[in-house]
C-alpha atoms as a PDB file:
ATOM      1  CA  UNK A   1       5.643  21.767 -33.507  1.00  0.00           C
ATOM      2  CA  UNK A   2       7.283  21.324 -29.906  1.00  0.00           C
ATOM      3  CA  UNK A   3       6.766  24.211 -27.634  1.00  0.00           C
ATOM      4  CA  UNK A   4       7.945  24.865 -24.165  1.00  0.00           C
ATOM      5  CA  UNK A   5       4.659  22.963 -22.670  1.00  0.00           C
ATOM      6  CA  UNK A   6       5.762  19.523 -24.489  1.00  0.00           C
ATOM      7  CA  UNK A   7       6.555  16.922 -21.576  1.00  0.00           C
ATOM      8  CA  UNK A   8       8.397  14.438 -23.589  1.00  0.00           C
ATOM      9  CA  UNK A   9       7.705  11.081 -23.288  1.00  0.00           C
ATOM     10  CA  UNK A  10      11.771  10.262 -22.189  1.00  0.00           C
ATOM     11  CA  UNK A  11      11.212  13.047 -19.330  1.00  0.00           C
ATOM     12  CA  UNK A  12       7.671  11.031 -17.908  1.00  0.00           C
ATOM     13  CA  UNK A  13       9.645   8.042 -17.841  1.00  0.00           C
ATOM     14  CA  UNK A  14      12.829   9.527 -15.853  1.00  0.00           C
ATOM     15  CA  UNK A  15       9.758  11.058 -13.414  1.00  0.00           C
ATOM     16  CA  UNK A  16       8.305   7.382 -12.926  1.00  0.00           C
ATOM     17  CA  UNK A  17      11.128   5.860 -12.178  1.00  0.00           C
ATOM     18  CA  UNK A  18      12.518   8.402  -9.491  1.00  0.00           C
ATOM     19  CA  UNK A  19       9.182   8.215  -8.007  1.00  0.00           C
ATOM     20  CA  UNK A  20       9.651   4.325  -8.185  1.00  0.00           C
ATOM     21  CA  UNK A  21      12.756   4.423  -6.010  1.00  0.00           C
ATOM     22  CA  UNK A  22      11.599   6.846  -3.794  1.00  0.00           C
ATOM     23  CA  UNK A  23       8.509   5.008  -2.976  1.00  0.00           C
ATOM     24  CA  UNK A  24      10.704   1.727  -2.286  1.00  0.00           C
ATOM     25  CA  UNK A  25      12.064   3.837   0.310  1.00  0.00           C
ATOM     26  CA  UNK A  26      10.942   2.713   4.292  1.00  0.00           C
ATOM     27  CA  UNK A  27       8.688   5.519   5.306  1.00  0.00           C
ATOM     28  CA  UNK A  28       6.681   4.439   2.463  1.00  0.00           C
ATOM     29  CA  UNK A  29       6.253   0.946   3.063  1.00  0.00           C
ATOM     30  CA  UNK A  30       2.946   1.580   5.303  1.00  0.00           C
ATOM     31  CA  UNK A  31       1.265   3.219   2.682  1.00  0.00           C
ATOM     32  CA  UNK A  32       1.099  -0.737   0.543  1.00  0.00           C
ATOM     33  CA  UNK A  33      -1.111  -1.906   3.439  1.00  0.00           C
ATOM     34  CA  UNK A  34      -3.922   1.114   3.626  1.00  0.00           C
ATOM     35  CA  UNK A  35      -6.841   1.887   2.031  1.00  0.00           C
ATOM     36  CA  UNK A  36      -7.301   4.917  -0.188  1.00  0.00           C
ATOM     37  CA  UNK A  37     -10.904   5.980  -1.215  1.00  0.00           C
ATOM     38  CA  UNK A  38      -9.116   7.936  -4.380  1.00  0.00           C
ATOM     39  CA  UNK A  39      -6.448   8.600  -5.936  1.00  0.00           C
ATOM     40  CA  UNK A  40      -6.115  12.614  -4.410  1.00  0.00           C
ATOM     41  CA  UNK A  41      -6.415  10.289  -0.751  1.00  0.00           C
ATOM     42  CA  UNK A  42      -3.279   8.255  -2.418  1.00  0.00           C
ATOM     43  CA  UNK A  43      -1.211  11.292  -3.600  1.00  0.00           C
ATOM     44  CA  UNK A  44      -1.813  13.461  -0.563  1.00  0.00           C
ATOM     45  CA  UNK A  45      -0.429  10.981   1.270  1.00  0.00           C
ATOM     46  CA  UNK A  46       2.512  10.418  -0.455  1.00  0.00           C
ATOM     47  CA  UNK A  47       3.247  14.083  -0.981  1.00  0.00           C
ATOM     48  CA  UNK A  48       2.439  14.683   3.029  1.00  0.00           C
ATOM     49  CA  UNK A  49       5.149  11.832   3.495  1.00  0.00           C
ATOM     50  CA  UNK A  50       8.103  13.301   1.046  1.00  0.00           C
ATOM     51  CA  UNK A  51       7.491  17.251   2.080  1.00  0.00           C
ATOM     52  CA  UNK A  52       7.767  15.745   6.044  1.00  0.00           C
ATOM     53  CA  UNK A  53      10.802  14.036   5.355  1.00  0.00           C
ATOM     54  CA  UNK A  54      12.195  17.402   2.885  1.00  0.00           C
ATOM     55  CA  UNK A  55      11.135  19.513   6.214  1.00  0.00           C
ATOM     56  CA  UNK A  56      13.276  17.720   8.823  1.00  0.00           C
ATOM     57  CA  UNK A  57      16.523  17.334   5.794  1.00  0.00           C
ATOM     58  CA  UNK A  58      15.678  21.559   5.212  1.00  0.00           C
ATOM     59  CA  UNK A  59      13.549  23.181   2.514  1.00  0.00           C
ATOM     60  CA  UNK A  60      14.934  24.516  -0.511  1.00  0.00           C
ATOM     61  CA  UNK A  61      16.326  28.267  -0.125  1.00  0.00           C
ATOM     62  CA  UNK A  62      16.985  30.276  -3.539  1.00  0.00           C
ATOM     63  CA  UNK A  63      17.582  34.002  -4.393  1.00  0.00           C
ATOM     64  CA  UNK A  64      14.840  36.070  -5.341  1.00  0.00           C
ATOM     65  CA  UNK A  65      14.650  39.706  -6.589  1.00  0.00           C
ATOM     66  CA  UNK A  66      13.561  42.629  -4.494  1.00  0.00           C
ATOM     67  CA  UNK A  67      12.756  45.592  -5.828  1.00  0.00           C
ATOM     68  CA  UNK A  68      11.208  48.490  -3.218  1.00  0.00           C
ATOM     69  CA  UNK A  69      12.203  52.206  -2.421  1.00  0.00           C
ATOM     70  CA  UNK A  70      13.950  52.405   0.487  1.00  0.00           C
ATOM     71  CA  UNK A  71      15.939  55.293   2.466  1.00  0.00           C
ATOM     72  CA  UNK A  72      18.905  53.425   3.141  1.00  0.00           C
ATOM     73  CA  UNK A  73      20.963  51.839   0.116  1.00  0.00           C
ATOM     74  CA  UNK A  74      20.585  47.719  -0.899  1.00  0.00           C
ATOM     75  CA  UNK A  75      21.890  46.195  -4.297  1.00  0.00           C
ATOM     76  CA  UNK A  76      21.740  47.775  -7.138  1.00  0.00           C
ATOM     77  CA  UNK A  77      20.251  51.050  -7.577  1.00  0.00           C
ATOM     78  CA  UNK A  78      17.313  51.895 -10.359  1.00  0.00           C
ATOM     79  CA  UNK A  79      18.435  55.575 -11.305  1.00  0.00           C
ATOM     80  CA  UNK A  80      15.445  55.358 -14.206  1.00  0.00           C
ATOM     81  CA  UNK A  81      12.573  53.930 -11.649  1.00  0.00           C
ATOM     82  CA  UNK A  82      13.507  56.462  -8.806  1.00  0.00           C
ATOM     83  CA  UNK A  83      13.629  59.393 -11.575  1.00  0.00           C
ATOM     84  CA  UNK A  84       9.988  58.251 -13.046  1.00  0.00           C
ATOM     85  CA  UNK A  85       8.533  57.146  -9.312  1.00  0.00           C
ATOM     86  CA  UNK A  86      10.469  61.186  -8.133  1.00  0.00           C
ATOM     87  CA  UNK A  87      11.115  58.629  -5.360  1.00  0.00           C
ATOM     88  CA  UNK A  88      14.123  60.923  -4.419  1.00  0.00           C
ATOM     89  CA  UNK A  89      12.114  64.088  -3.668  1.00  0.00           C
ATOM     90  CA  UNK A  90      11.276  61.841  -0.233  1.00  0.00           C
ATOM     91  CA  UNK A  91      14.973  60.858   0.305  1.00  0.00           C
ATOM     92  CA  UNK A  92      14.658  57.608  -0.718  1.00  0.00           C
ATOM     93  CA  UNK A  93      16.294  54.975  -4.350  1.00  0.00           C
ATOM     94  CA  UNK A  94      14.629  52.655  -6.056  1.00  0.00           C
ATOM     95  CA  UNK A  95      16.940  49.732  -5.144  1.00  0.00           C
ATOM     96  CA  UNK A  96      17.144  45.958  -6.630  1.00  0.00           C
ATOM     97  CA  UNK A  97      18.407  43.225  -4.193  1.00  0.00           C
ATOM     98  CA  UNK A  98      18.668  39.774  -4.169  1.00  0.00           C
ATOM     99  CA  UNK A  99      16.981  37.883  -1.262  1.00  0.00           C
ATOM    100  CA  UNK A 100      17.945  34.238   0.272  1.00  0.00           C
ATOM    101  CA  UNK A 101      14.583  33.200   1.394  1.00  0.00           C
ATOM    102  CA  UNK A 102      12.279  30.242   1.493  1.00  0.00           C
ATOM    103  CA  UNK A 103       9.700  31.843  -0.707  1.00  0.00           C
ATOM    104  CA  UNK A 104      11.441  30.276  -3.887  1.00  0.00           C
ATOM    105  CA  UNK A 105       9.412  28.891  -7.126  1.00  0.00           C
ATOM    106  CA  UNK A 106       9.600  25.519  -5.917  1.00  0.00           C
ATOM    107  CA  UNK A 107       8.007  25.953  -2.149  1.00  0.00           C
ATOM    108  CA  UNK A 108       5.367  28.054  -3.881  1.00  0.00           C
ATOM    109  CA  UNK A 109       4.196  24.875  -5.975  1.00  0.00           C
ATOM    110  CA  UNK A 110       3.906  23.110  -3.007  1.00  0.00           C
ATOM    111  CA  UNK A 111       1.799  25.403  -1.299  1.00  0.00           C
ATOM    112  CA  UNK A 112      -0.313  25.613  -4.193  1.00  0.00           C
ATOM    113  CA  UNK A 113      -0.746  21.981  -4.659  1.00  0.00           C
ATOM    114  CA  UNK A 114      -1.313  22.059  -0.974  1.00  0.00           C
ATOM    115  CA  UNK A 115      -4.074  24.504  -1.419  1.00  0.00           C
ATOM    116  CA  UNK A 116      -5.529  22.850  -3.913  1.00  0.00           C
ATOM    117  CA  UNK A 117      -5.776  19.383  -1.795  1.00  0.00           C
ATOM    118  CA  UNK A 118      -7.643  20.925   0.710  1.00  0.00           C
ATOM    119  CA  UNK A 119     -10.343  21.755  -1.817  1.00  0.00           C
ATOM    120  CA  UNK A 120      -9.986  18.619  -3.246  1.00  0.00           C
ATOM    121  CA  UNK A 121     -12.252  15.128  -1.934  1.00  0.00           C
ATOM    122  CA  UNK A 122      -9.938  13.773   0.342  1.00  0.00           C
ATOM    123  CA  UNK A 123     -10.398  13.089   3.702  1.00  0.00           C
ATOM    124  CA  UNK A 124     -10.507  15.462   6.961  1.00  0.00           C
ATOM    125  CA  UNK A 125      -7.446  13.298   8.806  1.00  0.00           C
ATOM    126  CA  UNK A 126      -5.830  14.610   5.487  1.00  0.00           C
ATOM    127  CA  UNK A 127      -6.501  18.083   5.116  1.00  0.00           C
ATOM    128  CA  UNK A 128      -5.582  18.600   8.766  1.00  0.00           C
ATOM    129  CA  UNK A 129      -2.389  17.231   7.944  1.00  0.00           C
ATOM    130  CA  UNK A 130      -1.641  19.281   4.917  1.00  0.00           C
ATOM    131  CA  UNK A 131      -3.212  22.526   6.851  1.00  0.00           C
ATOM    132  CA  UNK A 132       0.090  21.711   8.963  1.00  0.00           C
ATOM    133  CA  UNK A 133       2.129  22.383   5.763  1.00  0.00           C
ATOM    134  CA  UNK A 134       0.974  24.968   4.331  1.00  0.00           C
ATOM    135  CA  UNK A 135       2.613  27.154   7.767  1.00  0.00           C
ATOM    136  CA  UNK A 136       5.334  25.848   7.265  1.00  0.00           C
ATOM    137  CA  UNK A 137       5.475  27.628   3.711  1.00  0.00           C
END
């Protein structure tokens, strides 16, 4: 049975090989000639590389929903949610708006993964380096 969690093998191998070219790329050339106590010291470092380079090219921006109660009118308003939440009583709509903002799916994986490097066994250098991300996110 194939669920939504199957990574198919045709999908790991279109991963590898963008990763390929990307690492044949010149800011990663300095990473063939040091040392890595593990492989989180290895990743990091490629992932602090890529996310600096995304950061000066612009971070990924995408829509996401808002939904608050607000005095003053924005998107689409929730006649049901300010009925239930008597929301109106106060002088204010239960409104649904779409947002442009960084705070997209995508830049919230990176922060995780960021998070989760810290906490991983990688080296201080490092995790000063990441700590520098995860602002920016």
């Amino acid at each position: 049975m194939i669920t939504s969690d199957t990574i198919y093998i045709k999908n790991i191998y279109y991963m590898l090989s963008y990763a390929f070219k990307v690492l044949n790329e010149k800011s990663y050339k300095k990473i063939e000639v040091e040392n890595f106590e593990n492989i989180s010291e290895l990743l990091s470092e490629i992932l602090a590389i890529g996310v600096s380079k995304q950061i000066k090219q612009g971070l990924v921006k995408d829509y996401i929903e808002i939904s608050e109660t607000t005095s003053s009118i924005k998107g689409k308003i929730n006649i049901t949610d300010s009925i239930n939440g008597q929301s109106f009583i106060k002088g204010q709509l239960n409104c649904t708006y779409d947002e442009f903002s960084l705070n997209c799916y995508l830049n919230k994986i990176l922060k995780s993964t960021f998070i989760l490097l810290i906490k991983s066994d990688i080296s201080r250098k490092r995790k000063k380096k990441i700590k520098k991300f995860i602002n920016v996110f």
